[in-house]
Protein backbone atom coordinates (compact mmCIF):
# COMPACT_ATOMS: atom_id res chain seq x y z
CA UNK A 1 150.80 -59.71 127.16
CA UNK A 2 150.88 -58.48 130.59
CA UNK A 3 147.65 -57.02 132.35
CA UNK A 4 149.67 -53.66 132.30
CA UNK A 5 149.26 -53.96 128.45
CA UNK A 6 146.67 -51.36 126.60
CA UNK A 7 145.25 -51.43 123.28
CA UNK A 8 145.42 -48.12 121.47
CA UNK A 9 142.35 -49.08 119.68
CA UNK A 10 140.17 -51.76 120.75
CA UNK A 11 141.56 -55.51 119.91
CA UNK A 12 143.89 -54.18 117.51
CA UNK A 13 147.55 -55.26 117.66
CA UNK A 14 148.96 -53.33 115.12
CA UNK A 15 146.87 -50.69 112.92
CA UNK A 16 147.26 -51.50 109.17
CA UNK A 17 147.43 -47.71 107.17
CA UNK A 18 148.66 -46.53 104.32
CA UNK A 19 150.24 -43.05 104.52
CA UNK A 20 148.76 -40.50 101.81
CA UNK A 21 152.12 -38.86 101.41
CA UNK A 22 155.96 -39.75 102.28
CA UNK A 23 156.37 -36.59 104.82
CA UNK A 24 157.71 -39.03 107.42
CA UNK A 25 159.85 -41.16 104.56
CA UNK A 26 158.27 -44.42 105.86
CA UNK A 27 157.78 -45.02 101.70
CA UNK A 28 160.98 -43.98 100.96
CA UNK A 29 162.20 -46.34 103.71
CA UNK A 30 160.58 -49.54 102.39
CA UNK A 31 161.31 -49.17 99.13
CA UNK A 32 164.64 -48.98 100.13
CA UNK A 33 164.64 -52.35 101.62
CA UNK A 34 162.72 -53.61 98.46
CA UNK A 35 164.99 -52.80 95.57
CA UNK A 36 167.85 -55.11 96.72
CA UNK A 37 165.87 -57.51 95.60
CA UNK A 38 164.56 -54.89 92.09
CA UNK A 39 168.13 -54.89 91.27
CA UNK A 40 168.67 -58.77 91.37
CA UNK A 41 169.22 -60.10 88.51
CA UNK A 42 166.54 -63.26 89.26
CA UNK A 43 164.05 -60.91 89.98
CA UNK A 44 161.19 -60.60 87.51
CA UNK A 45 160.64 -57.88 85.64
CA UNK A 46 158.47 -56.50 82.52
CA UNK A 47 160.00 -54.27 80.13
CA UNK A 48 162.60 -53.68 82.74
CA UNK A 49 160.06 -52.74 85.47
CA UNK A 50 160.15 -54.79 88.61
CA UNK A 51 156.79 -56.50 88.92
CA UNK A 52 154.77 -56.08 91.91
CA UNK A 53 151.20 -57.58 92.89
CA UNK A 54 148.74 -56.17 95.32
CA UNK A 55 146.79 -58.80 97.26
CA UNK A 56 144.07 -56.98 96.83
CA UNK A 57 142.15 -53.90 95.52
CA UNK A 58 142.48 -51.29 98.35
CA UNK A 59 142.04 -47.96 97.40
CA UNK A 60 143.82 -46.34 100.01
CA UNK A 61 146.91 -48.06 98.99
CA UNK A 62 147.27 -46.39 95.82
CA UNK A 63 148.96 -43.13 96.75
CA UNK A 64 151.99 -45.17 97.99
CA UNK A 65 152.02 -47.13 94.53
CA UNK A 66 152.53 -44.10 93.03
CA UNK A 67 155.10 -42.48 95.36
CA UNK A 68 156.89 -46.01 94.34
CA UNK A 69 156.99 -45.81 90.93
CA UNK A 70 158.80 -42.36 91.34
CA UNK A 71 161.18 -43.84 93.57
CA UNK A 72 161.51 -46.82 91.38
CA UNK A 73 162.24 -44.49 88.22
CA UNK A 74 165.06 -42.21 89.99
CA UNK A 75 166.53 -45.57 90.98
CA UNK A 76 167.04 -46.28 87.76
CA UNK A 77 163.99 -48.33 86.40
CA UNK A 78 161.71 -47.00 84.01
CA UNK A 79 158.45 -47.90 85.80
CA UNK A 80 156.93 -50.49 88.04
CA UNK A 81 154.73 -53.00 86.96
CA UNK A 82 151.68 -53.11 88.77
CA UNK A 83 149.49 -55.87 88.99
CA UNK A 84 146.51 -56.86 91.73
CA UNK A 85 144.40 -59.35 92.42
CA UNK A 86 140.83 -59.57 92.10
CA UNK A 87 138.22 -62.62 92.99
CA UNK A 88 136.94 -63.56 89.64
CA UNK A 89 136.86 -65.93 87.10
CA UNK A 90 139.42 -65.84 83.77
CA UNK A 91 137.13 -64.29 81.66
CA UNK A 92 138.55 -67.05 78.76
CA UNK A 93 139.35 -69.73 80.70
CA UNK A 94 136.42 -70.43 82.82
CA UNK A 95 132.56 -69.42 82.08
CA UNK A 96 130.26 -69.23 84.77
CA UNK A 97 127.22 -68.28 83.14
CA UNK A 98 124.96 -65.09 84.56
CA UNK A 99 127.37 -63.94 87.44
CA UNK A 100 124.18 -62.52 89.65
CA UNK A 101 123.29 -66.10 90.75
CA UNK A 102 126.60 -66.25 92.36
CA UNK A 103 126.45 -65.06 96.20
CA UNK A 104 130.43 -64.25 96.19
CA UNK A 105 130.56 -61.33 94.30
CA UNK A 106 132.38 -61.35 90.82
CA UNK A 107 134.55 -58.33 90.47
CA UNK A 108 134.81 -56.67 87.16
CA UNK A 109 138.91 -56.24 85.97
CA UNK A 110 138.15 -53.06 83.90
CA UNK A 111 137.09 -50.82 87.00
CA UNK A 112 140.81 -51.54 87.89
CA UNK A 113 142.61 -50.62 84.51
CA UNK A 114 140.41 -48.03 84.20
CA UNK A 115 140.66 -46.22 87.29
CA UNK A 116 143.80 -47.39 88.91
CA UNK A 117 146.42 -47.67 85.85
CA UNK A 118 147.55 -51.69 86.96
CA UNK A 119 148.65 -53.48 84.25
CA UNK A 120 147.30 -56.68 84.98
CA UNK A 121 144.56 -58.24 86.89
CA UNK A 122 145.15 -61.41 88.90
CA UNK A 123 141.88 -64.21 88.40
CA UNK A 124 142.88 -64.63 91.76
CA UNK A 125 141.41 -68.06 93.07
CA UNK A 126 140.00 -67.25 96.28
CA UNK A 127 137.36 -69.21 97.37
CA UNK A 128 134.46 -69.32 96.16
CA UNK A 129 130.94 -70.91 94.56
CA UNK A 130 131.56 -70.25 91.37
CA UNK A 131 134.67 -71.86 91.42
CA UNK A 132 134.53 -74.49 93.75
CA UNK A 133 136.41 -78.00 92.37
CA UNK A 134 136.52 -76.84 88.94
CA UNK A 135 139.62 -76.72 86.58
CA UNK A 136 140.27 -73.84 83.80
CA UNK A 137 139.17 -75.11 80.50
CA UNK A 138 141.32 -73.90 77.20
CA UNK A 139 138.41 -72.08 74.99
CA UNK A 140 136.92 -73.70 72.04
CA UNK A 141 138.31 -70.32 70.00
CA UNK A 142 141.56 -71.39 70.61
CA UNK A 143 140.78 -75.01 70.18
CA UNK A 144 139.06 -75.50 66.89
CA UNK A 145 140.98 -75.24 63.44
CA UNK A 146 144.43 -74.74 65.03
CA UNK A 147 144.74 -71.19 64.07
CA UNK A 148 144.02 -69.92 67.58
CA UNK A 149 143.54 -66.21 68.08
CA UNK A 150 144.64 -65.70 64.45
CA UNK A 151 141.50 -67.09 62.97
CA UNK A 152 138.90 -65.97 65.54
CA UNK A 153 140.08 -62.35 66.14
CA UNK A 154 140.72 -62.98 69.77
CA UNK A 155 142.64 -60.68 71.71
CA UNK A 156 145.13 -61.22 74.83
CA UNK A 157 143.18 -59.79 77.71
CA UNK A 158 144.85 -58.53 80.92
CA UNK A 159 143.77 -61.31 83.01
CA UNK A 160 146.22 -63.48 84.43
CA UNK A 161 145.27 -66.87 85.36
CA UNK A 162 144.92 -67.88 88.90
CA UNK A 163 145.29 -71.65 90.03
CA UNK A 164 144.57 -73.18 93.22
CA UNK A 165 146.56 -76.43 94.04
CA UNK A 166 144.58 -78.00 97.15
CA UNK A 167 142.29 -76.17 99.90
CA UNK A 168 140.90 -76.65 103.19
CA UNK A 169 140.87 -74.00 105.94
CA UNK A 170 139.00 -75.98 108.90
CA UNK A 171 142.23 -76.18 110.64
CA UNK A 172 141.22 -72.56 111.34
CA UNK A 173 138.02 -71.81 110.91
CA UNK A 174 134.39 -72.40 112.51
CA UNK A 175 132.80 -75.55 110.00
CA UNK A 176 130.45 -73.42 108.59
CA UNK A 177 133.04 -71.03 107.46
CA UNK A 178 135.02 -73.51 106.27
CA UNK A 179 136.04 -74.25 102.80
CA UNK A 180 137.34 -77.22 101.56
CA UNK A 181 138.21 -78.52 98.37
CA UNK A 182 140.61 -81.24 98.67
CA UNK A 183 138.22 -83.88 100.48
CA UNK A 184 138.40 -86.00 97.18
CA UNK A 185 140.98 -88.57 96.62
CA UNK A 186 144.74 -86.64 96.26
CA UNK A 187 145.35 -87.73 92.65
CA UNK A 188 141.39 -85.83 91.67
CA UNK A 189 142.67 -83.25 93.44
CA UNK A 190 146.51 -82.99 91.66
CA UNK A 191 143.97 -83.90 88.28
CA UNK A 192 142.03 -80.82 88.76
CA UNK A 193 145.19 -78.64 88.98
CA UNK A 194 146.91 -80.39 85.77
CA UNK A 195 143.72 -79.42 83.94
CA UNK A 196 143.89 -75.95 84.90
CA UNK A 197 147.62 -75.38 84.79
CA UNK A 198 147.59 -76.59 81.19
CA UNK A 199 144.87 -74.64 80.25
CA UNK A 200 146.70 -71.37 81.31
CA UNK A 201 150.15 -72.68 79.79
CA UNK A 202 148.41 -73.51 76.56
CA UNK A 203 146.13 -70.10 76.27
CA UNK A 204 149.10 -68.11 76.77
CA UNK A 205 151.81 -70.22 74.66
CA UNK A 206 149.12 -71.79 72.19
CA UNK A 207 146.60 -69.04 71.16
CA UNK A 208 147.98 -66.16 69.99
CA UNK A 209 150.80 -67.47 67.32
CA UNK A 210 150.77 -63.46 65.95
CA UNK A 211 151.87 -62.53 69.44
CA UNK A 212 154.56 -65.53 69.80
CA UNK A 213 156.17 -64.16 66.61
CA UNK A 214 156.58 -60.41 68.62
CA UNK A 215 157.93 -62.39 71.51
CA UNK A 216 160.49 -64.69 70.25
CA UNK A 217 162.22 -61.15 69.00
CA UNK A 218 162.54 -60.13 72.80
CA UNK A 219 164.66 -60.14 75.86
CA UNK A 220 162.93 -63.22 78.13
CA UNK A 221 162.86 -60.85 80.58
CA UNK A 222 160.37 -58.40 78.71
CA UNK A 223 157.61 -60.94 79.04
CA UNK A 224 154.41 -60.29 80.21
CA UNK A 225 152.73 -63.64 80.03
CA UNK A 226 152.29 -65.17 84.02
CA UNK A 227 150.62 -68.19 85.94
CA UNK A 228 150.40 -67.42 89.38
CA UNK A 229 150.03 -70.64 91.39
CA UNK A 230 147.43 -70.19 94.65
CA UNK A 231 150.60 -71.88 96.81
CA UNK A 232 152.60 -69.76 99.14
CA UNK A 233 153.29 -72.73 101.46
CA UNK A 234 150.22 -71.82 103.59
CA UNK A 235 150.08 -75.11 105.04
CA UNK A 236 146.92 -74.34 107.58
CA UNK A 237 145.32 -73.63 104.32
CA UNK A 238 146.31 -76.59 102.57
CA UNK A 239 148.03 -74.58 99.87
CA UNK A 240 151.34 -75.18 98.62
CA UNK A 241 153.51 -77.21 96.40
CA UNK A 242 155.85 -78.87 98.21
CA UNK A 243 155.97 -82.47 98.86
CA UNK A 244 153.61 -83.90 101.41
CA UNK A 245 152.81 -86.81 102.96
CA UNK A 246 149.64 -86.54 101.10
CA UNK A 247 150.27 -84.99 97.92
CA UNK A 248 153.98 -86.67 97.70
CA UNK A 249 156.09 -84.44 95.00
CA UNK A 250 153.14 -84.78 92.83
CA UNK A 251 152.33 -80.80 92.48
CA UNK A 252 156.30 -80.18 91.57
CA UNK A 253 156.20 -82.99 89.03
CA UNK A 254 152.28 -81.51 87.53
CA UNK A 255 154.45 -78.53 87.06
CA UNK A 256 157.47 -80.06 85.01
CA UNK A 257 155.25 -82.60 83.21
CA UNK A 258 152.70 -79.76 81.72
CA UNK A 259 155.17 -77.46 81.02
CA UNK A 260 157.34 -79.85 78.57
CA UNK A 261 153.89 -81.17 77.20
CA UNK A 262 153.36 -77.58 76.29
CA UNK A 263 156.35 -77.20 74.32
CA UNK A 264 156.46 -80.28 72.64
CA UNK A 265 152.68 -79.19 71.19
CA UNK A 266 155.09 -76.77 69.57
CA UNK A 267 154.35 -73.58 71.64
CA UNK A 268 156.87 -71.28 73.10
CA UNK A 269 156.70 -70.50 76.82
């Protein structure tokens, strides 16, 4: 920047907003750009609605999610699927006992279906206490007799499972702001993710055999049943999946490994 340079407001490069209404046509004008890739044929979709996650929970966000879904329906699509991503725990697949002792704050996933109409929540697995170095865990419900959800009267819940692969954000942050997770040996860490990843595959493939039965009679692409994987290939964070001079291809292969154990326990995916 030169010294000639002024900041409209003070350190801020570029203001972050979300418009309350498409008078200028900015929405119109992204969604444009965004449905080449709606109207892919690899791109995932629910019930024929293109799926799209929010980061996060921000409120003022949520008039242009609906100006979307308008968009998205004269386009063609009956909907959008909305889903965002919350820090909390899988309220089946990990317990963390009273959630005051915790000083990261757990957020509750109903104050989002209720209020805001998404129709999933992301356990997303930021950092935090409560979840530091621990793997999902596949609930005794599920576990005990074999008859899964049938037996026990479970429910699917609208949680999808988060998983973290590795962490450590010293690279860019002060040490005391730091978290890392991955100072153990690389194969504890790739353990910790094999235990979780099953656990999700197997809650959602393993535990509700009356739900598999509705499935098997639909279009692939109707399903609503997702992972999502903590990796977007933020390597100053230490997250991703591909190969690594630490790590090797051992993520990739976690990935492939689980996945056919899954099936082979009989279990549809």
């Amino acid at each position: 920047m030169g010294p000639e340079f002024v900041f409209r407001e003070a350190g801020v490069l570029q203001k972050q907003y979300f418009p309350k209404d498409d008078e200028e046509g900015k929405i119109a004008e992204h969604y444009n750009w965004l449905k080449q890739f709606f109207h892919h044929p690899n791109y995932i979709k629910v019930d024929g609605k293109p799926v799209l996650m929010m980061y996060q929970k921000k409120p003022s966000s949520f008039p242009v999610l609906k100006i979307l879904k308008e968009l998205a329906i004269a386009d063609g699509f009956p909907g959008m699927f909305y889903t965002v991503g919350l820090t909390k725990p899988h309220e089946d697949l990990m317990d963390i006992g009273d959630v005051s002792k915790w000083e990261t704050p757990v957020q509750k996933s109903h104050v989002a279906f209720s209020k805001y109409e998404f129709d999933k929540v992301v356990s997303y697995p930021n950092p935090a206490d409560w979840n530091e170095k621990r793997s999902l865990e596949v609930p005794q419900w599920c576990l005990g007799g074999g008859g899964g959800a049938k037996d026990s009267g479970k429910e699917r819940i609208r949680d999808i499972a988060g998983i973290i692969s590795s962490f450590d954000n010293t690279p860019r942050r002060n040490y005391e702001d730091a978290n890392l997770w991955s100072s153990d040996a690389p194969d504890v860490v790739v353990g910790r993710f094999r235990t979780s990843l099953h656990s999700a595959l197997y809650y959602e493939a393993c535990c509700f055999p009356n739900d598999m039965q509705e499935r098997i009679k639909k279009n692939r692409d109707d399903d609503d049943r997702f992972i999502l994987i903590n990796a977007m290939n933020e390597w100053a964070e230490g997250m991703a999946l591909e190969p690594s001079d630490v790590y090797g291809r051992k993520f990739l292969e976690t990935i492939r490994d689980t996945k056919r154990t899954v099936i082979e326990n009989g279990c549809t995916l």
